[in-house]
N, C-alpha and C. Protein backbone atom coordinates (compact mmCIF):
# COMPACT_ATOMS: atom_id res chain seq x y z
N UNK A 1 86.43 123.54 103.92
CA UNK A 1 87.40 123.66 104.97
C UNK A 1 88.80 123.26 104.46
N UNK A 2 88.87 122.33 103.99
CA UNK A 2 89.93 121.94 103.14
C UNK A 2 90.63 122.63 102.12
N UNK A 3 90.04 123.11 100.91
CA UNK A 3 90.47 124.21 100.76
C UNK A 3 90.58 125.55 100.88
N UNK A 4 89.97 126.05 102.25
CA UNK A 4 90.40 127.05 103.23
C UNK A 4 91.96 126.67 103.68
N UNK A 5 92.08 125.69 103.96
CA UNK A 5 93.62 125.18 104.75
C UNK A 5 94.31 125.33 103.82
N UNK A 6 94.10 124.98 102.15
CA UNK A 6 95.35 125.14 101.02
C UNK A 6 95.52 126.42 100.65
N UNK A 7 94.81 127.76 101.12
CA UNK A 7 94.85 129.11 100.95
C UNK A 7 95.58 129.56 102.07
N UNK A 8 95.28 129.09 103.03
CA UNK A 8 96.11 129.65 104.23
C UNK A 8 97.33 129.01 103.94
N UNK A 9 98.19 127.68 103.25
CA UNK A 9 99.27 127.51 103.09
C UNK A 9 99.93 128.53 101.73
N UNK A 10 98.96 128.85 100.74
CA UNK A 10 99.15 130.09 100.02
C UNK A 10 99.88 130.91 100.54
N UNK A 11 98.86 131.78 101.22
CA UNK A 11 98.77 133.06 102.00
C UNK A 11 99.98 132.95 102.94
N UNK A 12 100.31 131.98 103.37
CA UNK A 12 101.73 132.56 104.65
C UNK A 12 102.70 131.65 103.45
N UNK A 13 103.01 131.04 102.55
CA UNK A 13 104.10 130.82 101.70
C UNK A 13 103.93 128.92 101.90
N UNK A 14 103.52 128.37 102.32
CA UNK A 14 104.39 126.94 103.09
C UNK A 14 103.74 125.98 101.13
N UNK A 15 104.46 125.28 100.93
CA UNK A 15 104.09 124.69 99.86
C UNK A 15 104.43 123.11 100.06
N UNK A 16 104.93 122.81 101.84
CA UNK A 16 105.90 121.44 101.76
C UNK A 16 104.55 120.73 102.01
N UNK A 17 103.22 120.70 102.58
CA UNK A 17 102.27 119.76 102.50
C UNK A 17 101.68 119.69 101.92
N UNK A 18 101.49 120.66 100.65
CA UNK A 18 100.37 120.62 99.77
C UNK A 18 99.94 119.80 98.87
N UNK A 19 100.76 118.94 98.98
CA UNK A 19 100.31 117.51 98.08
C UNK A 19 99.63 116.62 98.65
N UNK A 20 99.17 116.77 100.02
CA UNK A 20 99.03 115.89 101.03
C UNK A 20 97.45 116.25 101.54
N UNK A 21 97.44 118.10 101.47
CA UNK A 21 96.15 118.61 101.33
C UNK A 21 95.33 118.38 100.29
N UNK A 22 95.86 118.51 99.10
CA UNK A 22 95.54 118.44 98.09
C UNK A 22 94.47 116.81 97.97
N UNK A 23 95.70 115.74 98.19
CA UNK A 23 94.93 114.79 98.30
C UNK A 23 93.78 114.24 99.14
N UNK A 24 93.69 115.03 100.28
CA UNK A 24 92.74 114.84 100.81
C UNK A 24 91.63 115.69 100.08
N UNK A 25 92.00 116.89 99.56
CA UNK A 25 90.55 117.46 98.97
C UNK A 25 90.06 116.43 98.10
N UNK A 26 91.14 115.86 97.37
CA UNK A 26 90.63 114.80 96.20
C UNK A 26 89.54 113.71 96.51
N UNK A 27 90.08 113.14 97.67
CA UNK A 27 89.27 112.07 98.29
C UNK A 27 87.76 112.58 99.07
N UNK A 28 87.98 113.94 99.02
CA UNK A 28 86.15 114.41 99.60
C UNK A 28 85.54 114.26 98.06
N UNK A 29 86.04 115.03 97.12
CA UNK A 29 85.52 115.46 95.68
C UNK A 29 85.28 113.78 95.64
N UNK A 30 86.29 112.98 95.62
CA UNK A 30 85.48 111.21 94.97
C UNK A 30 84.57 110.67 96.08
N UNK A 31 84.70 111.05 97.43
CA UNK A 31 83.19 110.77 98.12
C UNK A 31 81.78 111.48 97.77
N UNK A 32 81.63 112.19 97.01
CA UNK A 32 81.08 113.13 96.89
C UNK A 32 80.71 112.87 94.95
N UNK A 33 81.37 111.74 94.97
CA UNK A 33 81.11 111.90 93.12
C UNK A 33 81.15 112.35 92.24
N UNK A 34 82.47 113.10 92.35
CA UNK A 34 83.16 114.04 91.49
C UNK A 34 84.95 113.75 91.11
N UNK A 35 84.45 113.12 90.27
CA UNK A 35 85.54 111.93 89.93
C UNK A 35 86.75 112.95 89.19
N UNK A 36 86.13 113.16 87.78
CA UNK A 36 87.08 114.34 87.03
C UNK A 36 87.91 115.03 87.99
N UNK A 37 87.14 115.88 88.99
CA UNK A 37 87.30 116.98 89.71
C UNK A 37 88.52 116.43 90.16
N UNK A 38 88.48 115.15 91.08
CA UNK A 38 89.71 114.41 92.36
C UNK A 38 90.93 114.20 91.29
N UNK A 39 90.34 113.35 89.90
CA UNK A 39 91.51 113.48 88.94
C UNK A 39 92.31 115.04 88.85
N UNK A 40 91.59 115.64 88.66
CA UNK A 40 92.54 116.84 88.46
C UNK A 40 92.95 117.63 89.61
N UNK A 41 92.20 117.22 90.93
CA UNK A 41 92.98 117.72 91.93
C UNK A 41 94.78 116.74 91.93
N UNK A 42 94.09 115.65 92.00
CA UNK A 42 95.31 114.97 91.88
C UNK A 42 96.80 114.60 90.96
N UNK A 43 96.03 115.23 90.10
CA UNK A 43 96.95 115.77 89.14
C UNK A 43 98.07 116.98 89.34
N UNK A 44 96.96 117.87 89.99
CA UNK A 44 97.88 118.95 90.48
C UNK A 44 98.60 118.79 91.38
N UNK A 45 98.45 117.64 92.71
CA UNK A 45 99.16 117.13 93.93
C UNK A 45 100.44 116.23 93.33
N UNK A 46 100.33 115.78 92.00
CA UNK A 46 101.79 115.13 91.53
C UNK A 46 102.44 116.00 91.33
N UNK A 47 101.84 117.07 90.15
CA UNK A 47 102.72 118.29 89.68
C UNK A 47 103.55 118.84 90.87
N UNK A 48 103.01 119.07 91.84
CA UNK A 48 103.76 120.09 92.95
C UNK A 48 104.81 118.86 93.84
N UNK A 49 104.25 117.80 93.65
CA UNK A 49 105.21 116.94 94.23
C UNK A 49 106.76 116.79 93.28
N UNK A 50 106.19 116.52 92.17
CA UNK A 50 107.54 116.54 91.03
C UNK A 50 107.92 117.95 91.23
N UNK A 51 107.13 119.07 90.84
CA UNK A 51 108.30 120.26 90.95
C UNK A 51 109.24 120.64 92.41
N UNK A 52 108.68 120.21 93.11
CA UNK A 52 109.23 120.79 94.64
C UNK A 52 110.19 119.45 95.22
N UNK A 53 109.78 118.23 94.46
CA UNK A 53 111.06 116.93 95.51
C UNK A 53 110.25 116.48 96.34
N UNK A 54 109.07 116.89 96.86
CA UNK A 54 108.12 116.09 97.88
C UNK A 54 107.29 115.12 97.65
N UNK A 55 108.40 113.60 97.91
CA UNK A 55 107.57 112.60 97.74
C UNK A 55 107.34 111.56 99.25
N UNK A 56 106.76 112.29 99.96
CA UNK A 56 106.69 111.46 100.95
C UNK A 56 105.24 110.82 101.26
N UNK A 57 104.50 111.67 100.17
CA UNK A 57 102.67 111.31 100.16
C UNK A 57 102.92 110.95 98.56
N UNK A 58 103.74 110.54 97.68
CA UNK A 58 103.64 110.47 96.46
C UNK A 58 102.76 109.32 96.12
N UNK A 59 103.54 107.83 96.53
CA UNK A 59 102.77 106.58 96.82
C UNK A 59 101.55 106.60 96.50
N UNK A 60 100.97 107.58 97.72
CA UNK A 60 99.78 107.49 97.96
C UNK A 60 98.63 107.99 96.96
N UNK A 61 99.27 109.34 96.74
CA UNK A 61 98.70 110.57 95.59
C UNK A 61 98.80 108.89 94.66
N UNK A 62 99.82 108.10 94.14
CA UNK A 62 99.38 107.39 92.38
C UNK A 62 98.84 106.27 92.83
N UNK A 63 98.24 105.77 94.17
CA UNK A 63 97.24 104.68 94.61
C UNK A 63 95.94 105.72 94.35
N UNK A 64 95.80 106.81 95.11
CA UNK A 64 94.69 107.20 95.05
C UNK A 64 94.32 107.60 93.53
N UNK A 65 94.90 107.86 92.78
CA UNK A 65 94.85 108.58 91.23
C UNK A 65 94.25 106.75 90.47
N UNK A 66 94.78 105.69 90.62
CA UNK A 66 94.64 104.66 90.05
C UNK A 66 92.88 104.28 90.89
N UNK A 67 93.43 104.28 92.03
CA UNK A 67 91.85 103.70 92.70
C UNK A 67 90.53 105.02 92.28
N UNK A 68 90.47 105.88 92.06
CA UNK A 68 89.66 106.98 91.59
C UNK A 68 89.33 106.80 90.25
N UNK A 69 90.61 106.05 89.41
CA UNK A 69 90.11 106.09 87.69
C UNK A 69 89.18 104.95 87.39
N UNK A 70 89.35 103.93 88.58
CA UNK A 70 88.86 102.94 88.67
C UNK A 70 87.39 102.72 88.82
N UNK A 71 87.02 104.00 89.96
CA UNK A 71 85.52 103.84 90.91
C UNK A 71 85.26 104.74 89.86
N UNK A 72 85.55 105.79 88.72
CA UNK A 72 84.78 106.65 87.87
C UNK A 72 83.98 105.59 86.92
N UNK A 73 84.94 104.34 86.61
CA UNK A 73 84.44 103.46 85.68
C UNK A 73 84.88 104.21 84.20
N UNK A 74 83.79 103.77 82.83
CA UNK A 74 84.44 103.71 81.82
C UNK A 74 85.54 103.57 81.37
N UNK A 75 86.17 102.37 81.46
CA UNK A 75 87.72 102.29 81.34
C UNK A 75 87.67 102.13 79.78
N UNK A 76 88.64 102.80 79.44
CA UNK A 76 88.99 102.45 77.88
C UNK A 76 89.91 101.82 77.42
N UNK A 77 90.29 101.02 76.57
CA UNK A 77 91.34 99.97 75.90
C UNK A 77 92.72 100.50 76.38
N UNK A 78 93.37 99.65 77.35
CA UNK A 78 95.20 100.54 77.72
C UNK A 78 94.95 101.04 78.96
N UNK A 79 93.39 101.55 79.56
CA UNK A 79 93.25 102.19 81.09
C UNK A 79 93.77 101.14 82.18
N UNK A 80 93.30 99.92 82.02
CA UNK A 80 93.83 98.87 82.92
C UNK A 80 95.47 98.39 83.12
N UNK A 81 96.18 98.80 81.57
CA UNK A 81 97.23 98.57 82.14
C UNK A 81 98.07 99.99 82.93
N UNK A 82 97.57 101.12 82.61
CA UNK A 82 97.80 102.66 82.95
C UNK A 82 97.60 102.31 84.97
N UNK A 83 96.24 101.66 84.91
CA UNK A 83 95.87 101.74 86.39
C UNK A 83 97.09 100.66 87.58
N UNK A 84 97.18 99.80 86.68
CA UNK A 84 98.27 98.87 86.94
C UNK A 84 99.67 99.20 87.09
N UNK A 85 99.91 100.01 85.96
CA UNK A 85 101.08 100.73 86.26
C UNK A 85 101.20 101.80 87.32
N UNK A 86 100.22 102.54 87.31
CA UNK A 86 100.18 103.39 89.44
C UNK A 86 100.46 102.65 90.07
N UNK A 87 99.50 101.70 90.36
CA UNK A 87 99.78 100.99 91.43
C UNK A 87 101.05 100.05 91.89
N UNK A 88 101.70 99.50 90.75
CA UNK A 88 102.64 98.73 90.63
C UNK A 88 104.20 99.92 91.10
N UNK A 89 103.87 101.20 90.52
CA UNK A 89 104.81 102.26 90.63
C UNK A 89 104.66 102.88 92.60
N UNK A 90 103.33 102.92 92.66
CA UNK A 90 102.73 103.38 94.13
C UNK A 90 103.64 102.16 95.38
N UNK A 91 103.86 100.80 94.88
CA UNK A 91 104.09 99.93 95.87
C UNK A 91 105.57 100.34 95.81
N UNK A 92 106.13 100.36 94.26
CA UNK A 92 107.67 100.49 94.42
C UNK A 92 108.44 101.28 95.63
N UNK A 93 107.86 102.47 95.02
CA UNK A 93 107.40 103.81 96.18
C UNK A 93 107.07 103.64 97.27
N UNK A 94 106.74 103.34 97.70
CA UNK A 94 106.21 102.82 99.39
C UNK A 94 107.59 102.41 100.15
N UNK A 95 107.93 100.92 99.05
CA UNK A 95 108.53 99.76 99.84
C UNK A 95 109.92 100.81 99.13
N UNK A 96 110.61 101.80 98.92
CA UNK A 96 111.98 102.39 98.49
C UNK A 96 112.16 103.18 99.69
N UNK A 97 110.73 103.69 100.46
CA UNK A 97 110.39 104.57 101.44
C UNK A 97 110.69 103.89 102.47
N UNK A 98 110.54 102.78 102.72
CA UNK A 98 110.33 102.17 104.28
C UNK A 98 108.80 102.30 104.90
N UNK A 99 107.62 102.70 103.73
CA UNK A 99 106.52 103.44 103.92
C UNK A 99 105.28 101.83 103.93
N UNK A 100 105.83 101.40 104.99
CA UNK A 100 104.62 100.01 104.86
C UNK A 100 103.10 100.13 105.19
N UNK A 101 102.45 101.04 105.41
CA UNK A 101 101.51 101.40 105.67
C UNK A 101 100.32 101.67 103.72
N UNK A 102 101.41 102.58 103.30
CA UNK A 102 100.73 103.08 101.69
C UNK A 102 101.88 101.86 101.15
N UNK A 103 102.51 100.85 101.32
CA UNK A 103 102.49 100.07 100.43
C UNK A 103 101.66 99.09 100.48
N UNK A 104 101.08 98.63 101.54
CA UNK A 104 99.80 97.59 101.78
C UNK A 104 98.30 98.44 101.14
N UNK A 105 98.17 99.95 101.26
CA UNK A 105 97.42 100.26 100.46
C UNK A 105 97.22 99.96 99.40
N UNK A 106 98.61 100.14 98.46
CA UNK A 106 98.83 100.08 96.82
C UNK A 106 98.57 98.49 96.94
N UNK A 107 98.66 97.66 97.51
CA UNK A 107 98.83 96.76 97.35
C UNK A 107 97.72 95.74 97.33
N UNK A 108 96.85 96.88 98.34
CA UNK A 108 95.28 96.03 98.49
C UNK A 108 94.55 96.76 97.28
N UNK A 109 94.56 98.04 96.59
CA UNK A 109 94.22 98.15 95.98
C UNK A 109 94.33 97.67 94.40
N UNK A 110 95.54 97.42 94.75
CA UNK A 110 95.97 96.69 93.12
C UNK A 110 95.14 95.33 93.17
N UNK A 111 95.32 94.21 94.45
CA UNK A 111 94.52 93.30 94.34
C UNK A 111 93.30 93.28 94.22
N UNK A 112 92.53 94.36 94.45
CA UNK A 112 91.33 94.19 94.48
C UNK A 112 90.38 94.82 92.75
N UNK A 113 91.85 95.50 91.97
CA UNK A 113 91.82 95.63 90.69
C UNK A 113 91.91 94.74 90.38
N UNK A 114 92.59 93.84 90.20
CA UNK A 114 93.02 92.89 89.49
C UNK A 114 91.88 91.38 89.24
N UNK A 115 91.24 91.85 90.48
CA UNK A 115 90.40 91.05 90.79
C UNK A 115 89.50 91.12 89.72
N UNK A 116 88.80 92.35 89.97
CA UNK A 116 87.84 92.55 89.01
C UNK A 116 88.12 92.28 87.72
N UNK A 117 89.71 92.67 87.22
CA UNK A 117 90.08 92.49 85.93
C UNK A 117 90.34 91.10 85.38
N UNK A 118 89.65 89.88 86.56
CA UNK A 118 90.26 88.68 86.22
C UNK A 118 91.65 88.41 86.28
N UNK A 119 92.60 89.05 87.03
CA UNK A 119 94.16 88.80 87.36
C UNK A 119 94.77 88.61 88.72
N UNK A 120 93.25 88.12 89.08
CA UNK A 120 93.46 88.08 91.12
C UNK A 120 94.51 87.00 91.63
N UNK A 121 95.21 86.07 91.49
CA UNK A 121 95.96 85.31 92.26
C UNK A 121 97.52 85.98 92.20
N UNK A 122 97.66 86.52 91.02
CA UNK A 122 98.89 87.01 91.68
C UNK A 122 98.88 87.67 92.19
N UNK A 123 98.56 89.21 92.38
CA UNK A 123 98.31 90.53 93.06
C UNK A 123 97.43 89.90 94.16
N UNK A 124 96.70 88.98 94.68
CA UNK A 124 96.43 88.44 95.95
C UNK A 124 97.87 87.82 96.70
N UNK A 125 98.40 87.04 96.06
CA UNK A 125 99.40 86.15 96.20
C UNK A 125 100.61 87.77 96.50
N UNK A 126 100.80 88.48 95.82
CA UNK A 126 101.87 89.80 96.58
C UNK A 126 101.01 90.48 97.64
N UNK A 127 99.73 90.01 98.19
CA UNK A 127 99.47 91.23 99.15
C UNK A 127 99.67 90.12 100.24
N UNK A 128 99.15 88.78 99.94
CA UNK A 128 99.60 88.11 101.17
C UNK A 128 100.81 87.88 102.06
N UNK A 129 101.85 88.13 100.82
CA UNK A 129 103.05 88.13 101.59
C UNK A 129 103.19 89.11 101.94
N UNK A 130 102.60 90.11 101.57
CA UNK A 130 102.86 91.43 102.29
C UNK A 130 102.64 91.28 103.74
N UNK A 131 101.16 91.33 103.54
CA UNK A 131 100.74 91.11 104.77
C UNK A 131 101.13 90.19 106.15
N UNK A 132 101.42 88.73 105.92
CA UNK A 132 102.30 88.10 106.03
C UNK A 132 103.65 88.71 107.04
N UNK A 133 103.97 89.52 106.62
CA UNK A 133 105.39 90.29 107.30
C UNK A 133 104.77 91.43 107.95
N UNK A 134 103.75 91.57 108.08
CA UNK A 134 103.28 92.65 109.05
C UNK A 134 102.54 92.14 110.70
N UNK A 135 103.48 93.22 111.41
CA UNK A 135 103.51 92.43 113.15
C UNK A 135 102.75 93.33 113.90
N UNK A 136 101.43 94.11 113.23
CA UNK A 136 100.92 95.54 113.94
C UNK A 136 99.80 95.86 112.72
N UNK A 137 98.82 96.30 113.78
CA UNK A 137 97.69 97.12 112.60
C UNK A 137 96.37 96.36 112.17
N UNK A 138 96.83 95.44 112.74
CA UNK A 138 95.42 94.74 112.66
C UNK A 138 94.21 95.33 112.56
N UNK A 139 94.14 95.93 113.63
CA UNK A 139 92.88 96.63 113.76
C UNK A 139 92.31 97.64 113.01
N UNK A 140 92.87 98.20 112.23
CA UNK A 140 93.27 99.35 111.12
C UNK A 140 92.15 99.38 109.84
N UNK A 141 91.55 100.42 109.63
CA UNK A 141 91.02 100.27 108.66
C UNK A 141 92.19 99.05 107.48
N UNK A 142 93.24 99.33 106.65
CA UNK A 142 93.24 99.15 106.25
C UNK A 142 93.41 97.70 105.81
N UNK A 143 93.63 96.83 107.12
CA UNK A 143 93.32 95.62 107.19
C UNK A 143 91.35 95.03 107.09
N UNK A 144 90.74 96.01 106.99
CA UNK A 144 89.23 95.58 107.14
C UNK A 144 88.66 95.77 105.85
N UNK A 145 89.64 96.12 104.66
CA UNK A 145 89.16 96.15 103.25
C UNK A 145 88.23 94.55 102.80
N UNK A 146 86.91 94.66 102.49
CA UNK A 146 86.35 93.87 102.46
C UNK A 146 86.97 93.27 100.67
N UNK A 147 86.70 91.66 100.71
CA UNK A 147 87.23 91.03 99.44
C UNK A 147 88.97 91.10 99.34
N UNK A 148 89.59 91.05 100.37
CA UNK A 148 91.06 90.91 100.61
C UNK A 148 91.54 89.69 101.28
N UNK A 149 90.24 89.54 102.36
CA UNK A 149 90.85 88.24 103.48
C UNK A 149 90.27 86.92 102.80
C-alpha cells in the first residue's frame, strides 16, 4: 500500500512528500526484518531530500537510518561513531527546526545507543533536560520508550 502511494505521487508529478513516504516504507521493511532493504530505502529518502531542499522529515529520515543500523546489529569498528554522528546531526536538526517532537526522538534514541555502548550518562543526562522543558505529550508513545525513565 505504501508503495502504491509513492507511484501515485510518481504518476501525477508531486515529489514534496516523498521522503516522508519513503520513510515510512522503510520502517515496515525494518518491522518486517529487512534491514538492508529500510537502509536503502532510506538512503534514497535523504537523496531526494538533499536534491529537492526538503528537510522537514530530514531529522527523522538520519534518527531512523542510525536506529535501523543499530537493530541490524553487526557493527563494525567506526559504525558507532557513524551512528552517533546521525543522531547527534538528527537532534541538531530538530532543535534548528523548532521540531521538538523528532528531537526527543533523536534524542531517546541516541540515549538508548549509548547505553548499550557503555556511554549512557551523558546522552541520558541531554535527554533529561530535554525532556525536562517539555509541558505536553506525556502520554505519547514517545515518552513510553522503555529504558529511558
Amino acid at each position: 500500500m505504501i508503495r502504491q502511494a509513492i507511484g501515485f505521487t510518481d504518476v501525477i508529478g508531486i515529489s514534496l512528500v516523498r521522503p516522508n513516504f519513503l520513510a515510512l516504507l522503510a520502517d515496515t521493511q525494518a518491522i518486517q526484518g529487512h534491514f538492508d532493504e529500510a537502509l536503502a530505502t532510506l538512503g534514497d529518502a535523504l537523496n531526494i531530500a538533499e536534491r529537492t531542499g526538503e528537510r522537514c522529515y530530514l531529522a527523522e529520515i538520519l534518527r531512523m537510518t542510525a536506529d535501523i543500523r543499530t537493530r541490524r546489529g553487526n557493527l563494525a569498528p567506526g559504525d558507532a561513531d557513524a551512528i552517533d554522528g546521525l543522531l547527534t546531526n538528527a537532534i541538531l536538526l530538530a532543535r534548528e527546526q523548532g521540531a521538538r517532537g523528532f528531537e526527543l526522538r533523536a534524542a531517546t534514541t541516541r540515549a538508548l545507543f549509548a547505553a548499550q555502548e557503555g556511554r549512557g550518562p551523558s546522552a541520558l543526562a541531554e535527554l533529561a533536560t530535554l525532556v525536562e522543558a517539555c509541558t505536553e505529550g506525556f502520554d505519547t508513545p514517545d515518552f513510553e520508550t522503555p529504558g529511558c525513565w
